[in-house]
C-alpha atoms as a PDB file:
ATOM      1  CA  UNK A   1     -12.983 -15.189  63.580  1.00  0.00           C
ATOM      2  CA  UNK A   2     -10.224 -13.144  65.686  1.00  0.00           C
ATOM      3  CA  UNK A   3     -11.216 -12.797  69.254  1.00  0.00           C
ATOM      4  CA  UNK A   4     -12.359  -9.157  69.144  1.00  0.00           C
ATOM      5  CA  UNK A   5     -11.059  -6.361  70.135  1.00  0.00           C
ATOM      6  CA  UNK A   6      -7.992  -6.384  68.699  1.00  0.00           C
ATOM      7  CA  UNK A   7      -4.904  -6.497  71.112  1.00  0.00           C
ATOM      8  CA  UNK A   8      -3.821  -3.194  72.785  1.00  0.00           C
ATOM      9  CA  UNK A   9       0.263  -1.798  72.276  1.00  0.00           C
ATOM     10  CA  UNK A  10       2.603  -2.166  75.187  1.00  0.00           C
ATOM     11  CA  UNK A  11       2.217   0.628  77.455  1.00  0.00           C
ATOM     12  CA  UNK A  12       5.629   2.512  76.188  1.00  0.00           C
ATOM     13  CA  UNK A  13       4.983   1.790  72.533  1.00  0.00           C
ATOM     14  CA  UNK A  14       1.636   3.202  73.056  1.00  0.00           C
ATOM     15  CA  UNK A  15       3.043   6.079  74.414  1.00  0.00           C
ATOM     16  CA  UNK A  16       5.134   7.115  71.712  1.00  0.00           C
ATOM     17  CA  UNK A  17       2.515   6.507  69.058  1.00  0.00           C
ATOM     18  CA  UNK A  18       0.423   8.568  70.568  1.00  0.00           C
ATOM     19  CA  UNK A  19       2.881  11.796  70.738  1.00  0.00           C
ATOM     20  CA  UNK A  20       3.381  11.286  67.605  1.00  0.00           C
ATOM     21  CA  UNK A  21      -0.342  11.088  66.538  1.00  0.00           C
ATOM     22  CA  UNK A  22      -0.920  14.365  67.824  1.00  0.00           C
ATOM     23  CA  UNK A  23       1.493  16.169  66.475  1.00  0.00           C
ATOM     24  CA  UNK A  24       0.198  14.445  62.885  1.00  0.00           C
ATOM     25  CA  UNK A  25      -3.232  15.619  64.016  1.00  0.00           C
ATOM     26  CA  UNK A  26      -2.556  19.173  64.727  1.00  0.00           C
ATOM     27  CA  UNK A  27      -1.708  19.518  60.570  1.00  0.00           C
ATOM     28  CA  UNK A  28      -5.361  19.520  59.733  1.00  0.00           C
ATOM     29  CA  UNK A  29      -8.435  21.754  60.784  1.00  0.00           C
ATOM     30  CA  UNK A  30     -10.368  18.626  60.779  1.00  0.00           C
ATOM     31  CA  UNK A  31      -8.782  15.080  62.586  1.00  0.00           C
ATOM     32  CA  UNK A  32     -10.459  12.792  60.250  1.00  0.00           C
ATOM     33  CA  UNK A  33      -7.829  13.978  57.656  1.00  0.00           C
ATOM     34  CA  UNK A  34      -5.466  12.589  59.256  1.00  0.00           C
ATOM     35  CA  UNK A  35      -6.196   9.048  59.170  1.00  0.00           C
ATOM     36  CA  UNK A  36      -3.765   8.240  55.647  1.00  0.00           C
ATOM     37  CA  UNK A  37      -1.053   9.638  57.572  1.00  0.00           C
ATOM     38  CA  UNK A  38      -2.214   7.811  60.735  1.00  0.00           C
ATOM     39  CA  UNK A  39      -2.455   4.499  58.844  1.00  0.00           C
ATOM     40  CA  UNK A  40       1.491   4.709  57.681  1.00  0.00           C
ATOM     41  CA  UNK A  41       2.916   5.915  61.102  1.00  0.00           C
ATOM     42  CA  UNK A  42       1.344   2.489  62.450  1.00  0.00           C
ATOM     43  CA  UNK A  43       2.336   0.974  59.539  1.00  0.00           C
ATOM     44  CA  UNK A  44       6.056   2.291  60.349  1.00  0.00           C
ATOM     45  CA  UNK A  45       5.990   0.500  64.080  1.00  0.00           C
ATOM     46  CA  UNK A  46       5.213  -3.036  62.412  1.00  0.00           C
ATOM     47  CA  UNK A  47       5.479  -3.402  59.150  1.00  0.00           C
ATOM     48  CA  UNK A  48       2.227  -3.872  58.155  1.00  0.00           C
ATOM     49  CA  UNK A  49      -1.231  -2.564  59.257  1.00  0.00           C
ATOM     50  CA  UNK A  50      -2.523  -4.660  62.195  1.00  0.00           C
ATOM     51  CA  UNK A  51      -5.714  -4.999  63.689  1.00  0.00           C
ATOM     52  CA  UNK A  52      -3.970  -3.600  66.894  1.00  0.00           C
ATOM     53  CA  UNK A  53      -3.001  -0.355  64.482  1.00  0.00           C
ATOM     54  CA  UNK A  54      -6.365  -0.030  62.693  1.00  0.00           C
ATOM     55  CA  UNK A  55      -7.572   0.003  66.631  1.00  0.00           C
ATOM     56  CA  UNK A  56      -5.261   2.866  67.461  1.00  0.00           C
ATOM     57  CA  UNK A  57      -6.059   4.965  64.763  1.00  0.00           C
ATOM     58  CA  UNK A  58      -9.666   4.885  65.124  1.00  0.00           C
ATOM     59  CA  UNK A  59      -9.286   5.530  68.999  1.00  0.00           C
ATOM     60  CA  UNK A  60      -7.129   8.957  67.879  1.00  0.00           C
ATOM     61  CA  UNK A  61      -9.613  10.270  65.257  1.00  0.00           C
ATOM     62  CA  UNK A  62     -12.986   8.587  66.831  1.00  0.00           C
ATOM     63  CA  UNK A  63     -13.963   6.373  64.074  1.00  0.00           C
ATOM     64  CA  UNK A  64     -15.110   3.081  64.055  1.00  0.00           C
ATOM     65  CA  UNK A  65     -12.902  -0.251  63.536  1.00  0.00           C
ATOM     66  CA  UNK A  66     -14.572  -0.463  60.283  1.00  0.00           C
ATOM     67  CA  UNK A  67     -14.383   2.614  58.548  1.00  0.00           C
ATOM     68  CA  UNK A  68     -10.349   2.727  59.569  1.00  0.00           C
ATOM     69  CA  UNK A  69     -10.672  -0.846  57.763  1.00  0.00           C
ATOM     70  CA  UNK A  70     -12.120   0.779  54.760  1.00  0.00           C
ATOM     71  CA  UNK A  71      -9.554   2.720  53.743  1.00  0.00           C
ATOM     72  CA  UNK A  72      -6.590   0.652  55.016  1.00  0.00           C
ATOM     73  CA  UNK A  73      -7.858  -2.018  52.234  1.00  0.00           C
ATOM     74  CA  UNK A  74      -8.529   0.100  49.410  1.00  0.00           C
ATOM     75  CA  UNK A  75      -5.207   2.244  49.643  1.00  0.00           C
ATOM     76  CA  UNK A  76      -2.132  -0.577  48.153  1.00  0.00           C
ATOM     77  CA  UNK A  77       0.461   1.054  49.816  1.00  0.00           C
ATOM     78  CA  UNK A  78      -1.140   0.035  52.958  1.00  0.00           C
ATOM     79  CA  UNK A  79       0.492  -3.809  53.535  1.00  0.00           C
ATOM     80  CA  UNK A  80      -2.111  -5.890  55.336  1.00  0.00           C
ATOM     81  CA  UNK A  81       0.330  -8.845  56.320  1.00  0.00           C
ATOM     82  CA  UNK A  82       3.810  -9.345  57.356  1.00  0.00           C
ATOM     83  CA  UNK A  83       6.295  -8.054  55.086  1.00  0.00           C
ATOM     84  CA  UNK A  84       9.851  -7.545  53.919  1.00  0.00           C
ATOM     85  CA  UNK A  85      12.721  -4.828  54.962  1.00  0.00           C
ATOM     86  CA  UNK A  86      12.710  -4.125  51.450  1.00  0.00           C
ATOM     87  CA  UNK A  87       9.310  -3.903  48.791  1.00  0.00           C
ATOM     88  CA  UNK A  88      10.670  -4.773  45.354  1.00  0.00           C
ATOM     89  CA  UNK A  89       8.154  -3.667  42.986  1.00  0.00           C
ATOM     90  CA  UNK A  90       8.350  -4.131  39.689  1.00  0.00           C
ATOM     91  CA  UNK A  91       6.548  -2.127  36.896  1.00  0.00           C
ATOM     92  CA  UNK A  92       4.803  -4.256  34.099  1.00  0.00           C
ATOM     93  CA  UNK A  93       2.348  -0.899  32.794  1.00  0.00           C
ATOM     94  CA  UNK A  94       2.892  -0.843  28.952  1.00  0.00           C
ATOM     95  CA  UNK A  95       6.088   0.574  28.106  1.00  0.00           C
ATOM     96  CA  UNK A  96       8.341  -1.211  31.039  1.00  0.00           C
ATOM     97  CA  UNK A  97       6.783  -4.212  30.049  1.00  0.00           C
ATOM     98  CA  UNK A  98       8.057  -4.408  26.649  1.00  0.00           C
ATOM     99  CA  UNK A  99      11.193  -3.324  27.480  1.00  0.00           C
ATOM    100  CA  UNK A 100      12.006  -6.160  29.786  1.00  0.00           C
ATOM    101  CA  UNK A 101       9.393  -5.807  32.767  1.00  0.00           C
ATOM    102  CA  UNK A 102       7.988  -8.708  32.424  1.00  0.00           C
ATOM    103  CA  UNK A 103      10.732 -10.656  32.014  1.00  0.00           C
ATOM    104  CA  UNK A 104      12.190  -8.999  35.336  1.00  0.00           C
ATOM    105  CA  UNK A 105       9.153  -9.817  36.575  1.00  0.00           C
ATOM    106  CA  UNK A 106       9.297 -13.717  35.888  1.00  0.00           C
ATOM    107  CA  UNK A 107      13.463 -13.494  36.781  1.00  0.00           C
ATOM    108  CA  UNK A 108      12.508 -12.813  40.735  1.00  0.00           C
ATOM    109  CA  UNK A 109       9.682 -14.489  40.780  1.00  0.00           C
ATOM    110  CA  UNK A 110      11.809 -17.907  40.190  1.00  0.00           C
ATOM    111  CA  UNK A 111      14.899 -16.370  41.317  1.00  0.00           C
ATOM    112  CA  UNK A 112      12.962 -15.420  44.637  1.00  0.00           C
ATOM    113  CA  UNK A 113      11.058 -18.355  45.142  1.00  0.00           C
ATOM    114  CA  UNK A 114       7.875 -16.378  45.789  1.00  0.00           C
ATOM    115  CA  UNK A 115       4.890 -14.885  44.009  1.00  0.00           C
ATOM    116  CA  UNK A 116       3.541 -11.229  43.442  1.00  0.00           C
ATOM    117  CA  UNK A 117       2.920  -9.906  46.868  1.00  0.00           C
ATOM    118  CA  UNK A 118       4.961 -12.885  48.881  1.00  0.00           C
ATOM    119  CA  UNK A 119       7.437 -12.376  51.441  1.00  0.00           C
ATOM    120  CA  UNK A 120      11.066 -14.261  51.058  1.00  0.00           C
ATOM    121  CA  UNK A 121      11.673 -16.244  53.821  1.00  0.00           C
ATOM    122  CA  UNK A 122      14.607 -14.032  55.426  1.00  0.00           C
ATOM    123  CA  UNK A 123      11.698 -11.887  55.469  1.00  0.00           C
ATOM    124  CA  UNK A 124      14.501  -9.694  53.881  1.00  0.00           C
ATOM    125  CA  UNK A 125      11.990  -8.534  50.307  1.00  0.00           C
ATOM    126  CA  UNK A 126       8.398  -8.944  49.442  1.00  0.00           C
ATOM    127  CA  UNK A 127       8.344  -8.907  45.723  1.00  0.00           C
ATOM    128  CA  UNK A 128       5.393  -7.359  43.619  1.00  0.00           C
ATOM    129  CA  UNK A 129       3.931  -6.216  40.225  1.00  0.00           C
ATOM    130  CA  UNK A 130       3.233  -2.067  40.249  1.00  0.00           C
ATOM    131  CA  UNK A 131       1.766   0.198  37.795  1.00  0.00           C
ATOM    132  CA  UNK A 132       3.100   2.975  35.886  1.00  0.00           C
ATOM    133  CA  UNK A 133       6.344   4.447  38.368  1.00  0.00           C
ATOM    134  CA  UNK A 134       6.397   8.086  36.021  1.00  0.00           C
ATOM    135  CA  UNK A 135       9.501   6.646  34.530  1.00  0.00           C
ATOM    136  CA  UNK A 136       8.588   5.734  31.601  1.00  0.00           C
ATOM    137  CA  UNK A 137      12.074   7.371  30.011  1.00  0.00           C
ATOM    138  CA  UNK A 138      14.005   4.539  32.068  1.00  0.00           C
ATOM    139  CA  UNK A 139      12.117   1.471  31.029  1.00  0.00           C
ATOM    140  CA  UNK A 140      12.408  -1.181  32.624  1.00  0.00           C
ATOM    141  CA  UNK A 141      11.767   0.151  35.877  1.00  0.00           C
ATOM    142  CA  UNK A 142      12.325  -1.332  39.577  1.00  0.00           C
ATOM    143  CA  UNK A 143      11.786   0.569  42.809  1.00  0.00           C
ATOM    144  CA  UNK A 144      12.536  -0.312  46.374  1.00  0.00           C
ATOM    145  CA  UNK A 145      10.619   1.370  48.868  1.00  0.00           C
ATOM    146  CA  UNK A 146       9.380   3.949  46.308  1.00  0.00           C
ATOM    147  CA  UNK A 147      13.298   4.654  45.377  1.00  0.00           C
ATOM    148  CA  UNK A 148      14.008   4.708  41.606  1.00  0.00           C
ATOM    149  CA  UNK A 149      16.637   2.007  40.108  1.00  0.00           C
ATOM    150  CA  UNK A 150      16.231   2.934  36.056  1.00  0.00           C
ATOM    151  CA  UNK A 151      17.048   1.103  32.945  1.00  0.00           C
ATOM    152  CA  UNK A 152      17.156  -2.676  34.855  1.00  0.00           C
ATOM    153  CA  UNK A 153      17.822  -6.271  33.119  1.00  0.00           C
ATOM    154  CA  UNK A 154      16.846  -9.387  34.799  1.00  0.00           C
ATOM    155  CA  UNK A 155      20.760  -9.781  35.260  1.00  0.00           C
ATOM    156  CA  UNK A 156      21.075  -6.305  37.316  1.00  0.00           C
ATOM    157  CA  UNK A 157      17.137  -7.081  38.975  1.00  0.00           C
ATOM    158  CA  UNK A 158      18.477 -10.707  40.505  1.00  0.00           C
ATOM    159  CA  UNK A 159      21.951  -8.906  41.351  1.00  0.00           C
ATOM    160  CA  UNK A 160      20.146  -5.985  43.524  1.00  0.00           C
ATOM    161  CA  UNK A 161      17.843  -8.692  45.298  1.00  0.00           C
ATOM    162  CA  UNK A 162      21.204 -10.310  46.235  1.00  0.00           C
ATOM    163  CA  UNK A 163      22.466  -7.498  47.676  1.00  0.00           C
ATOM    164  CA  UNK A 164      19.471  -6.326  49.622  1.00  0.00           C
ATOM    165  CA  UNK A 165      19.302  -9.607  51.075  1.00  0.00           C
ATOM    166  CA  UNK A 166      23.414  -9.939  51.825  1.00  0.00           C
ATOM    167  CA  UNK A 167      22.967  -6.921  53.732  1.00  0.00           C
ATOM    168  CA  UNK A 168      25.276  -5.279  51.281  1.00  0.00           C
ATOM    169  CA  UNK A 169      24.842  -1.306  50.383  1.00  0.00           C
ATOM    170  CA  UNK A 170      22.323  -0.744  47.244  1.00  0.00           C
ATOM    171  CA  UNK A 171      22.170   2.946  46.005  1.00  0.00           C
ATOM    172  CA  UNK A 172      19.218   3.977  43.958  1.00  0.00           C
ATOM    173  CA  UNK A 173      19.691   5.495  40.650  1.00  0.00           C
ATOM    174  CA  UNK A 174      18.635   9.040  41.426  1.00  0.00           C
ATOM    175  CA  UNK A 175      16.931  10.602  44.765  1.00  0.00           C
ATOM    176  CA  UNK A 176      17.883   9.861  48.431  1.00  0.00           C
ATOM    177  CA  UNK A 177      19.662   6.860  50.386  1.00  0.00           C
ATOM    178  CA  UNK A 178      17.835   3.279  50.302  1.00  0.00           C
ATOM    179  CA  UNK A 179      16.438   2.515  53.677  1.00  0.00           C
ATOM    180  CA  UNK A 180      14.219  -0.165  55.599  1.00  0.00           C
ATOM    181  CA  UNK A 181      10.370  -0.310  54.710  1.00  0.00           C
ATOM    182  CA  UNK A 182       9.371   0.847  58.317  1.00  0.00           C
ATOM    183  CA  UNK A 183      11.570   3.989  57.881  1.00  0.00           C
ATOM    184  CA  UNK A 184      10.031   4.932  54.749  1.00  0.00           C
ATOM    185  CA  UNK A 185       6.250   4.293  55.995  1.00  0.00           C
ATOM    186  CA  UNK A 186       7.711   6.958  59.023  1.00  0.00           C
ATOM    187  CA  UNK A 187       8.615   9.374  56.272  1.00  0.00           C
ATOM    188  CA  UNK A 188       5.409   9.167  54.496  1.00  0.00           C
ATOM    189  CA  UNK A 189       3.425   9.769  57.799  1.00  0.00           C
ATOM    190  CA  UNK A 190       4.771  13.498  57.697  1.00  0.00           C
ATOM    191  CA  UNK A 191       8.261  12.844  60.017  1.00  0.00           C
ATOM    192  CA  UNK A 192      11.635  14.183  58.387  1.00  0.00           C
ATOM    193  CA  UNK A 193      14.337  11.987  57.038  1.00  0.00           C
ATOM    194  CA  UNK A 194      16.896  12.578  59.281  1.00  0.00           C
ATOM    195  CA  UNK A 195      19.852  11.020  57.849  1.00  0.00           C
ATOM    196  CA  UNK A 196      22.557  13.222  56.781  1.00  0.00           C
ATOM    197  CA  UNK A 197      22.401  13.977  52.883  1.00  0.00           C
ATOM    198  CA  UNK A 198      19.072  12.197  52.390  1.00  0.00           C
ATOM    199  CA  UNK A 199      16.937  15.769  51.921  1.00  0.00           C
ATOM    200  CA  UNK A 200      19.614  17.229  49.608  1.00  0.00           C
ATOM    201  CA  UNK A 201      20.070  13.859  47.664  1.00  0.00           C
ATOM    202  CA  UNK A 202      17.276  14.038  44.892  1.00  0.00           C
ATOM    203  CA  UNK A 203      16.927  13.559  41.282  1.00  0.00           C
ATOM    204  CA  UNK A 204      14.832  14.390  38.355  1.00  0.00           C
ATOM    205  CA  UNK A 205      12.847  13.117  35.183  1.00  0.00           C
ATOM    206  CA  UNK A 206      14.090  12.052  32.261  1.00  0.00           C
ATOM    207  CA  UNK A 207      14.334  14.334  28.987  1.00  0.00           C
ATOM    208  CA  UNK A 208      11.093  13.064  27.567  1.00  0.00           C
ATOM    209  CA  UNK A 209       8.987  13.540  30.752  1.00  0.00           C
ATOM    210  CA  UNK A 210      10.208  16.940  30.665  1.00  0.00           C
ATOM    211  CA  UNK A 211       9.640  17.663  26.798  1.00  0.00           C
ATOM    212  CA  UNK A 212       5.802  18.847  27.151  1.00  0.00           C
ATOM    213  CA  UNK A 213       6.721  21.360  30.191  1.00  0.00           C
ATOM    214  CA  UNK A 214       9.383  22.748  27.855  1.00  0.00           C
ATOM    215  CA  UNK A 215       7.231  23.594  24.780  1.00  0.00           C
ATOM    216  CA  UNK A 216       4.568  24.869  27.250  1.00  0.00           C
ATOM    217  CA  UNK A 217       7.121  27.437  28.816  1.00  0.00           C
ATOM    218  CA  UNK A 218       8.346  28.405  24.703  1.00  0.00           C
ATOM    219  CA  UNK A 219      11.328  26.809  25.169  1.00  0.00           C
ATOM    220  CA  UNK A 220      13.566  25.399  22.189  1.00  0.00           C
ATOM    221  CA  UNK A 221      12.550  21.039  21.752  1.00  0.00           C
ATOM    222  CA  UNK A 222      15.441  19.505  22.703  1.00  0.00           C
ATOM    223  CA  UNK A 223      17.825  18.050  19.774  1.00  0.00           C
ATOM    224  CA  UNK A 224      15.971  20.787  17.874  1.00  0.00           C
ATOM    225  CA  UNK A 225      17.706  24.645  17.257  1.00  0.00           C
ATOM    226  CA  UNK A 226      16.951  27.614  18.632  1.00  0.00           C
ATOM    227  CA  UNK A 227      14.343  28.464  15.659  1.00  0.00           C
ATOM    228  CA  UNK A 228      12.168  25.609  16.663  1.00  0.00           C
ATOM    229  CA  UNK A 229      10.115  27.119  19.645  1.00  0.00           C
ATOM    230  CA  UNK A 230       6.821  26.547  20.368  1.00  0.00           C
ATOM    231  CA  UNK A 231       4.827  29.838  22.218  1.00  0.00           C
ATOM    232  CA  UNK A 232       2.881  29.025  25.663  1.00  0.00           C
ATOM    233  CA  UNK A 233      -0.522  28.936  25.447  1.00  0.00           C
ATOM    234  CA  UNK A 234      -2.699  32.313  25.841  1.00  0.00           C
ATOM    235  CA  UNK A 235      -6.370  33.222  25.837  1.00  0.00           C
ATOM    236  CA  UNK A 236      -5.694  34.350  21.884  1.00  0.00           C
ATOM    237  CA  UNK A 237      -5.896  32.455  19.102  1.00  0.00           C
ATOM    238  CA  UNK A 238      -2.826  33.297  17.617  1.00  0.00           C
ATOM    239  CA  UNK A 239      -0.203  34.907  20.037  1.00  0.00           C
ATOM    240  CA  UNK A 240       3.052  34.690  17.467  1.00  0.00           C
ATOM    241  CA  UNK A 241       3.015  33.602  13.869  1.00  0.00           C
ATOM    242  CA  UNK A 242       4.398  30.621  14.798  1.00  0.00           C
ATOM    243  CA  UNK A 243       2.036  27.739  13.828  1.00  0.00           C
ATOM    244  CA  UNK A 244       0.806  25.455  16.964  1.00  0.00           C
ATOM    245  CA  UNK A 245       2.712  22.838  15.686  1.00  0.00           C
ATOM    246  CA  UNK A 246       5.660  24.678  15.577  1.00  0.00           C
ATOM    247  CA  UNK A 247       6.639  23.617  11.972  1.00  0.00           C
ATOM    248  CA  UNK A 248       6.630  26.434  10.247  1.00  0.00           C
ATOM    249  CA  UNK A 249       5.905  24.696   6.876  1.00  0.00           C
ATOM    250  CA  UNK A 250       2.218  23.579   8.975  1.00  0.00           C
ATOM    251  CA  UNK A 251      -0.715  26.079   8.876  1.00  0.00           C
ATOM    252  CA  UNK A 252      -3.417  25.304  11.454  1.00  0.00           C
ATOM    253  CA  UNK A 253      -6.933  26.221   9.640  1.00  0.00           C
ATOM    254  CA  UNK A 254      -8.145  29.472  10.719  1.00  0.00           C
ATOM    255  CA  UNK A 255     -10.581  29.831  13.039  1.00  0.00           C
ATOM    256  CA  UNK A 256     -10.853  26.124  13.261  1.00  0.00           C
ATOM    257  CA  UNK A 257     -10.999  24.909  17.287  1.00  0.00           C
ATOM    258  CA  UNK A 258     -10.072  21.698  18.880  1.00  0.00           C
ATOM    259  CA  UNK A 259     -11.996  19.229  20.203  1.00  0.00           C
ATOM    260  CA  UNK A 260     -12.059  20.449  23.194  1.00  0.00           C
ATOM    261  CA  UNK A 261     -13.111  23.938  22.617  1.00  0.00           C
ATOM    262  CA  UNK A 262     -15.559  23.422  19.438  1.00  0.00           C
ATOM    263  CA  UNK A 263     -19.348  23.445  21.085  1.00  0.00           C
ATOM    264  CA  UNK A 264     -21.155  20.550  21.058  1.00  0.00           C
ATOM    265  CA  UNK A 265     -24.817  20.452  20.217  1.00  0.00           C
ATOM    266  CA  UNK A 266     -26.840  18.756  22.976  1.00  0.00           C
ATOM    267  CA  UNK A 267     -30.401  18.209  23.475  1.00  0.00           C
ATOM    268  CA  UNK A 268     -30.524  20.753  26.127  1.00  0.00           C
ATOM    269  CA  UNK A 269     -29.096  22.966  23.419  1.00  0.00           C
ATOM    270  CA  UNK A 270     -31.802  22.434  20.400  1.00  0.00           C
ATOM    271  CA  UNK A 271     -34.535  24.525  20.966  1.00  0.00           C
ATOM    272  CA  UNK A 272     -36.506  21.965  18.243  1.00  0.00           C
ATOM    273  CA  UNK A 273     -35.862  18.896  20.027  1.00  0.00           C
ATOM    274  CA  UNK A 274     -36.087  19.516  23.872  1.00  0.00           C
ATOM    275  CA  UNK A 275     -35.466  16.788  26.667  1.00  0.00           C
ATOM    276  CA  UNK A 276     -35.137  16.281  29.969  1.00  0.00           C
ATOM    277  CA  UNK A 277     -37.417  16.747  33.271  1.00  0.00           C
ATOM    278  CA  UNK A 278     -39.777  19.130  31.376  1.00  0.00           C
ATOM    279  CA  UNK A 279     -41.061  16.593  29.006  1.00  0.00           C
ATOM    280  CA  UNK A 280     -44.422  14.513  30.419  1.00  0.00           C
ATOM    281  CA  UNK A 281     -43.865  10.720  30.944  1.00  0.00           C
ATOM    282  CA  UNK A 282     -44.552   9.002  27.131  1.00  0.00           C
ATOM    283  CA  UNK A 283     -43.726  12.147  25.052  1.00  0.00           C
END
């Protein structure tokens, strides 16, 4: 068991922290709120979440050691040992994973020398397996610290581990300059990204991400003409005589709802067949 309590900051480190706690405190009408971005500003000073930072946080929002604790571990983002400059993560959900990956995947793993959360020992990447990155139109998918790089191979994968531990520049497919892990957990405790560029540099979805917001503003499909439009959806039936499906050789059946609006009979709904906290125990 660790000697208890955990280890205080230096006196100037402190110091800084907690400035910059209070100005991340005043954002909410109530402090507790606070404590996600709390958890990555300490997370930004060492890399990880230490006992030492799960100490400071509860001192700023007066909670116990162990409720900080409770979130810390159930959040992933939150690191809870020593890790890399750089968090290669690399998405195996459904769709990257057939497209290569898991085979990326297996590539750094051996490549690497390390498992799924492990550290290299340059202590230059951590290397992990994530879940669905919204990306799905640039399968395979690889991000480093939360920045996109789209379409990878397990060539281009072991080629951008290279570089991030050579030191050399790596620029991410779409969205703002790559930096360390520490500087992004600053960013995501509410401080601005300083660096010139970075806030203009940005990037969007792919085509098919973007498809369903299209046909719910009535815009044309895309690849399709002009005629092929489908209306937004409005509290009538029927707005235009275009069909839902926006085929025009497709009739929808009148009158006929979807799942999700046709009633459902219940047995708080039947009159014949009642239930619930009226009925005596045994009827």
């Amino acid at each position: 068991m660790p000697m208890l309590p955990a280890p205080d900051y230096p006196a100037e480190v402190r110091a800084r922290l907690e400035a910059d706690a209070k100005e991340v405190i005043a954002r909410y009408p109530g402090a507790r709120s606070a404590l996600l971005p709390l958890l990555h500003l300490v997370q930004a000073e060492e890399g990880h979440v230490t006992r030492t930072g799960i100490r400071f946080c509860a001192e700023q929002l007066d909670l116990t050691t162990a409720e900080v604790t409770a979130v810390s571990t159930f959040y992933s983002m939150y690191r809870r040992k020593p890790s890399g400059d750089y968090q290669v993560g690399v998405c195996t959900n459904t769709l990257c994973a057939v497209m290569g990956g898991d085979a990326i995947f297996e590539e750094l793993k051996e490549h690497l020398g390390v498992g799924n959360g492990e550290t290299t020992e340059d202590g230059a990447v951590t290397l992990e397996h994530i879940e669905c990155n919204a990306a799905c139109d640039f399968a395979p998918v690889v991000m480093v610290n939360w920045e996109f790089f789209d379409n990878q191979t397990p060539q281009s994968a072991r080629r951008l581990v290279d570089d991030l531990r050579a030191g050399r520049t790596v620029e991410p497919t779409r969205g703002a300059p790559l930096c360390t892990f520490k500087e992004t957990a600053r960013m995501l405790a509410g401080f601005p990204d300083e660096r010139p560029g970075a806030v203009e540099a940005t990037g969007g979805a792919g085509s098919a991400s973007l498809i369903g917001l299209r046909l719910a503003k009535g815009e044309a499909a895309p690849g399709r003409g002009a005629d092929h439009v489908i209306a937004p959806r409005t509290t009538t039936d029927h707005p235009t005589d275009e069909p839902p499906s926006g085929h025009s050789a497709e009739q929808a059946p009148s009158g006929h709802p979807s799942s999700h609006d046709a009633p459902h009979e219940t047995s708080a709904s039947d009159d014949q067949h009642p239930a619930g906290p009226t009925a005596e125990e045994g009827e």
